[in-house]
Protein backbone atom coordinates (compact mmCIF):
# COMPACT_ATOMS: atom_id res chain seq x y z
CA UNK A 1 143.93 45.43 117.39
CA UNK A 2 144.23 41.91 117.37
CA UNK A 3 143.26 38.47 116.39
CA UNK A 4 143.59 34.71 116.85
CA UNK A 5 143.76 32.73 113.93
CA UNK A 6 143.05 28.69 114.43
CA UNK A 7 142.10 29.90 118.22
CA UNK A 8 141.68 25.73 118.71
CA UNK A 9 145.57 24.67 117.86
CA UNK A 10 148.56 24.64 119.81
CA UNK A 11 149.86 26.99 117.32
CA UNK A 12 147.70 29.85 117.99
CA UNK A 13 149.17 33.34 118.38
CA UNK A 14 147.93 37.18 118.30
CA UNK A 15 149.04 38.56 114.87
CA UNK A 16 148.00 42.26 113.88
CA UNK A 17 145.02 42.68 111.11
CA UNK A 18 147.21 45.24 109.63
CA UNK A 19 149.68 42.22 108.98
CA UNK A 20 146.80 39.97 107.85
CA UNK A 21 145.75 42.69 105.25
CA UNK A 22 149.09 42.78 103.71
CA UNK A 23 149.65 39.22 103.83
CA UNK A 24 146.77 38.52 101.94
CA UNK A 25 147.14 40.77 99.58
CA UNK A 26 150.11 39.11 98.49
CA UNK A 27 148.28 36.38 96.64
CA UNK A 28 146.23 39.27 95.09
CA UNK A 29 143.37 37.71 95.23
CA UNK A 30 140.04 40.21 95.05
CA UNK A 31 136.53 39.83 95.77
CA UNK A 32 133.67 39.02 93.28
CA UNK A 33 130.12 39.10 93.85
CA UNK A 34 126.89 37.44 92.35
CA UNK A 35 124.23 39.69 91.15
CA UNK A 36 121.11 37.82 93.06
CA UNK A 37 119.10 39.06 95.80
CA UNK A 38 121.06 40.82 98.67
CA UNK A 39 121.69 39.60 102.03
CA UNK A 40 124.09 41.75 103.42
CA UNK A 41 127.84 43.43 103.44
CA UNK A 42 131.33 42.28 104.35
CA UNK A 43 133.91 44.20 105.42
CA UNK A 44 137.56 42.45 105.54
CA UNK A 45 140.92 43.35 103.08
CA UNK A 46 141.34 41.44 100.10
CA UNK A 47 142.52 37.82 99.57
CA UNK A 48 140.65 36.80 103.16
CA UNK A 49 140.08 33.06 102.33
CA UNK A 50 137.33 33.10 105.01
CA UNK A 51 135.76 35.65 102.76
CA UNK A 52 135.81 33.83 99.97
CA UNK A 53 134.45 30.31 101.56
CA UNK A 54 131.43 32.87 102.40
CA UNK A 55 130.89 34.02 98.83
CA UNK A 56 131.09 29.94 98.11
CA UNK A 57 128.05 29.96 100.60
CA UNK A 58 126.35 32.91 98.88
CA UNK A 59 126.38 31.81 95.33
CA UNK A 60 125.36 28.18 96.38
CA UNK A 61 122.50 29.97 98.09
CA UNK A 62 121.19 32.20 95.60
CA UNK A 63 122.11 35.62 97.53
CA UNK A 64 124.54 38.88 96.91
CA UNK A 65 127.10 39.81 99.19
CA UNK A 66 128.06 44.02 98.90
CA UNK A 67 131.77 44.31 99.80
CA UNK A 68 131.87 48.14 101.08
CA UNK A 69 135.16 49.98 100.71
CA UNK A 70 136.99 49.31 103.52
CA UNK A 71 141.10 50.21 104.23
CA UNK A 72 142.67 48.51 107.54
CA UNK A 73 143.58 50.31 110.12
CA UNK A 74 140.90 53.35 109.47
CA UNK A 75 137.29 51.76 108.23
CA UNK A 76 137.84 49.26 111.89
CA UNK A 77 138.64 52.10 113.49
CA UNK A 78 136.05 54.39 113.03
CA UNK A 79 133.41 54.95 115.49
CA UNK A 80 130.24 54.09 113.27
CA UNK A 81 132.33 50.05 113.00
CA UNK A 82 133.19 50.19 116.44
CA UNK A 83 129.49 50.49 117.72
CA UNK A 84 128.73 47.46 115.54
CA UNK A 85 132.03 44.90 115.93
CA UNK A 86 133.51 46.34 119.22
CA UNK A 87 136.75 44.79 118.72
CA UNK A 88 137.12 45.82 115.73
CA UNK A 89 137.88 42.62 113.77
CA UNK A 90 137.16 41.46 110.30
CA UNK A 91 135.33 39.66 108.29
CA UNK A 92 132.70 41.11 109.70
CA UNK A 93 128.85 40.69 108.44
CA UNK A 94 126.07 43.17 108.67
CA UNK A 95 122.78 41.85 107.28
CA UNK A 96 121.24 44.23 104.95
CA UNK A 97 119.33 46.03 106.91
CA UNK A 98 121.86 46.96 109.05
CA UNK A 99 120.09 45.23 112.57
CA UNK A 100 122.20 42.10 112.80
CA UNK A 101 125.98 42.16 112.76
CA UNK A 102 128.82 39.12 112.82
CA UNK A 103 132.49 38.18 112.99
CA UNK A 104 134.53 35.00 113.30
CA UNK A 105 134.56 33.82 109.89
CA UNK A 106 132.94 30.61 110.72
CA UNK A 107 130.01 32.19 112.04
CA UNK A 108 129.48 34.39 109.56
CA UNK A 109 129.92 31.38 106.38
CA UNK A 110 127.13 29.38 108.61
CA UNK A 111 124.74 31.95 108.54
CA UNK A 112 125.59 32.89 104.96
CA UNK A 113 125.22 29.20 104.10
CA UNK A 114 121.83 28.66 106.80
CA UNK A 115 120.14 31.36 104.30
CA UNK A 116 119.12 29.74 100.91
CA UNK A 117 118.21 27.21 99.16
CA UNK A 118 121.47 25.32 99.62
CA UNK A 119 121.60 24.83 103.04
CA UNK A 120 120.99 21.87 103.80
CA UNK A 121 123.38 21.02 101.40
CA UNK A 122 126.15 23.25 103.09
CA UNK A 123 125.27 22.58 106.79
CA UNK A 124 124.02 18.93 106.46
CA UNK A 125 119.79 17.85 106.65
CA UNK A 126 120.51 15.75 109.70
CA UNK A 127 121.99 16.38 113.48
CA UNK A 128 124.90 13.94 112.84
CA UNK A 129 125.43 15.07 109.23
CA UNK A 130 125.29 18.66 110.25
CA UNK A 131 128.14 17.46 113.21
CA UNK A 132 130.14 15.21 110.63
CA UNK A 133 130.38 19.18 108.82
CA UNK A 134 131.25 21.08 112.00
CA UNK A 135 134.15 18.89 113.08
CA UNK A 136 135.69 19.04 109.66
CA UNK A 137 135.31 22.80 109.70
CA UNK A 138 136.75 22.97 112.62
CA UNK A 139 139.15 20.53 112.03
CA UNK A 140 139.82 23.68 109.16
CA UNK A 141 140.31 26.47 111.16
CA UNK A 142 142.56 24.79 114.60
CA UNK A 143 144.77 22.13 112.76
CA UNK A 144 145.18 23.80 109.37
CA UNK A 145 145.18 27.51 109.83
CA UNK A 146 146.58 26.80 112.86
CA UNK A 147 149.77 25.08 111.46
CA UNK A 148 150.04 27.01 108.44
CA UNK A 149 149.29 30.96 109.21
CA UNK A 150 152.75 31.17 111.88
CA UNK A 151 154.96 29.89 109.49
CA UNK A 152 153.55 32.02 106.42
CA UNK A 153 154.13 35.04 108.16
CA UNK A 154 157.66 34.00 108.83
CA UNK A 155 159.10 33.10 105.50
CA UNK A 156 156.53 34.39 103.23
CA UNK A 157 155.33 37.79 104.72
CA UNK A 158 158.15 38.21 106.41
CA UNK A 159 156.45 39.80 109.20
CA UNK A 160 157.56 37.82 112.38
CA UNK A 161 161.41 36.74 112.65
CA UNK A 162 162.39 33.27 111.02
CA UNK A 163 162.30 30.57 114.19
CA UNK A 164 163.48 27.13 112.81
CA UNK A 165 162.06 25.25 115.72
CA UNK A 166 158.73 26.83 115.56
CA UNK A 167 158.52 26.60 111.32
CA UNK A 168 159.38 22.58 111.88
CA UNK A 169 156.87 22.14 114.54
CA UNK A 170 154.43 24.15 112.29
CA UNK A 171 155.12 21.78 109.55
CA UNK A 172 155.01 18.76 111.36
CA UNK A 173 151.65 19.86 112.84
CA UNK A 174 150.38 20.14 109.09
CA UNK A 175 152.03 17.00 108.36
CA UNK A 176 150.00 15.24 111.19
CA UNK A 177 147.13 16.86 109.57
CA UNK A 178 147.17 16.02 106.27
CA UNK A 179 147.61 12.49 107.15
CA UNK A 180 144.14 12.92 109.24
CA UNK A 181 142.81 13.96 105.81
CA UNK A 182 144.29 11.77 103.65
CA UNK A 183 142.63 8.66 105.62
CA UNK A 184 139.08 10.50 105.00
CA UNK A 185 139.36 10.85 100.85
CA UNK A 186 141.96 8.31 100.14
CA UNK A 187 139.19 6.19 98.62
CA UNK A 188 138.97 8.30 95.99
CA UNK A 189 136.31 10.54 97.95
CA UNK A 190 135.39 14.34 96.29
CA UNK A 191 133.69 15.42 98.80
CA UNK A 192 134.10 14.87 103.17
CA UNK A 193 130.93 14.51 104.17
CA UNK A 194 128.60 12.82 101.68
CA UNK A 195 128.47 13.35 97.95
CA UNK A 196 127.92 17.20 97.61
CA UNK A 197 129.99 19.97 98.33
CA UNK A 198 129.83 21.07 102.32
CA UNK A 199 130.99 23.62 104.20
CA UNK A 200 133.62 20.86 105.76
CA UNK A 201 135.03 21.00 102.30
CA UNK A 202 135.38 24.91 102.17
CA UNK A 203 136.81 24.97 105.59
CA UNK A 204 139.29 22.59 104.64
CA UNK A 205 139.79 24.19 101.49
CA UNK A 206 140.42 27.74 102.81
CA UNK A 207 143.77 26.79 104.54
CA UNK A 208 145.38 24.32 102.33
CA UNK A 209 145.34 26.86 99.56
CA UNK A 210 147.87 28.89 101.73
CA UNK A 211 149.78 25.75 102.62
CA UNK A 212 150.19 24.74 99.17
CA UNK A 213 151.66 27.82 98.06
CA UNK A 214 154.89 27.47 100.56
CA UNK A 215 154.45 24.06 102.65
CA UNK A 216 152.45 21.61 101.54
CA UNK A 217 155.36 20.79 99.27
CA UNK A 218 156.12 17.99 96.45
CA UNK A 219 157.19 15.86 99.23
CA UNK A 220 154.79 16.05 101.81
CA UNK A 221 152.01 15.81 98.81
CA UNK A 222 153.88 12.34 97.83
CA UNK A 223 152.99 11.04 101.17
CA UNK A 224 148.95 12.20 100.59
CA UNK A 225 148.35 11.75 96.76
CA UNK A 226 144.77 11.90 97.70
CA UNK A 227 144.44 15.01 99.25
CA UNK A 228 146.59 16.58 96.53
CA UNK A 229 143.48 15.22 94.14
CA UNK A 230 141.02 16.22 95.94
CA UNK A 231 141.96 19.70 96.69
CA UNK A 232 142.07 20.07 93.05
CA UNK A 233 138.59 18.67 92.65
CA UNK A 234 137.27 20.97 95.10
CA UNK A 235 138.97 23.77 93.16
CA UNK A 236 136.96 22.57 89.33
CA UNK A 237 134.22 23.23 91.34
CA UNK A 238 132.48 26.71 89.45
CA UNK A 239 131.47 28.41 92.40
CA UNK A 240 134.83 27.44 94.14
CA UNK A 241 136.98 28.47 91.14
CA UNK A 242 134.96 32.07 90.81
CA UNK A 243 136.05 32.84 93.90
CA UNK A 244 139.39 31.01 94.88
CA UNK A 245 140.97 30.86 91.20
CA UNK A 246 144.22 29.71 90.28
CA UNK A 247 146.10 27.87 93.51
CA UNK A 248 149.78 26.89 92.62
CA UNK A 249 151.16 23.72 94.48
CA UNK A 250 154.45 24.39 95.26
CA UNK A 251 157.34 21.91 95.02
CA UNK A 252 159.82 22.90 96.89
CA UNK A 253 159.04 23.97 101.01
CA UNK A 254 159.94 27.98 101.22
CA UNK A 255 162.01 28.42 104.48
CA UNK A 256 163.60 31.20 106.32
């Protein structure tokens, strides 16, 4: 079974879940939940940034997410999944009730984030607030995952052979976008769209908290001092820190 992560960049590619699940785990981050009113269940491995941008969502919103035991490989495979996510990918939502079901991680922090009090916060009041949001979270998920996840997997989680030319485009991609974002908070800006946090933010977020750990490096952080700051902002933020903890900013660029 497979997936596309950043299914909007040139640097796309099919990698296995069973690949994602160990990757993640690497950075051993779990899951945590908020004891409010429930809203639904989760399924995914641990670490899953998209996961956590949705329990940003939740807590912002007043609402519990369950997080059902699940092991890659078997729980996406069983029949009883299958007949509710067909292709067997994860995250995947079901709402508490068990009559509505999601996947794509985008989809399911929108709905997560449509379904409290803090929505209009999250998703913007306004049609060209709301689309000032979506292009920065999809700016998130093509240019950033996009650039970051190939290169991750080759020197980090060592599960796809070492290709210099690829891991240079991959970090010239990044490089391109990071400049894109250093132009939008360079003033000094918290927050991308307006003066809350949005899901833009936890889009962008997501991804760069990967990147920093191997390729957003001392260097390329010298040419986007801003971003570096407001990454960290983002990351003071409670309901971001309960959830995303600790991120180390690496100095040095990990290659093969």
């Amino acid at each position: 079974m497979f997936i596309v992560l950043g299914t909007k960049s040139r640097n796309s590619f099919n990698i296995s879940q069973h690949h994602l699940c160990s990757l993640f785990i690497l950075f051993d981050i779990s899951h945590t939940t908020a004891a409010m009113a429930p809203i639904g269940k989760i399924y995914s491995y641990p670490g899953n940034y998209r996961v956590h941008i949705a329990q940003v969502a939740a807590d912002l919103n007043n609402v519990e997410l369950e997080f059902p035991s699940f092991q890659m490989g078997v729980t996406n495979k069983d029949p009883s999944f299958l007949s509710k996510f067909p292709l067997g990918k994860v995250p995947a939502f079901s709402s508490a009730d068990d009559t509505f079901h999601l996947t794509e991680g985008l989809a399911i922090a929108r709905y997560i984030a449509s379904s409290g009090p803090a929505s209009s916060q999250l998703l913007g009041a306004d049609p060209k607030t709301s689309a000032l949001i979506e292009q920065w979270a999809l700016f998130g998920e093509s240019e950033l995952s996009g650039a970051t996840i190939p290169p991750l997997l080759m020197v980090l989680a060592k599960m796809i052979p070492y290709d210099e030319a690829r891991y240079n485009q991959c970090a010239g991609n990044l490089e391109r976008a990071v400049k894109r974002l250093e132009e939008a908070v360079k003033d000094g800006r918290k927050f991308l769209v307006g003066d809350q946090l949005t899901l833009a933010d936890l889009a962008v977020l997501g991804p760069m908290t990967l990147a920093s750990k191997f390729l957003f490096d001392g260097e390329m952080r010298k040419q986007a001092p801003s971003v570096e700051g407001y990454l960290k902002g983002l990351l003071e933020v409670p309901e971001v820190k309960k959830h995303f903890g600790e991120v180390t900013f690496v100095e040095k660029r990990v290659q093969g």
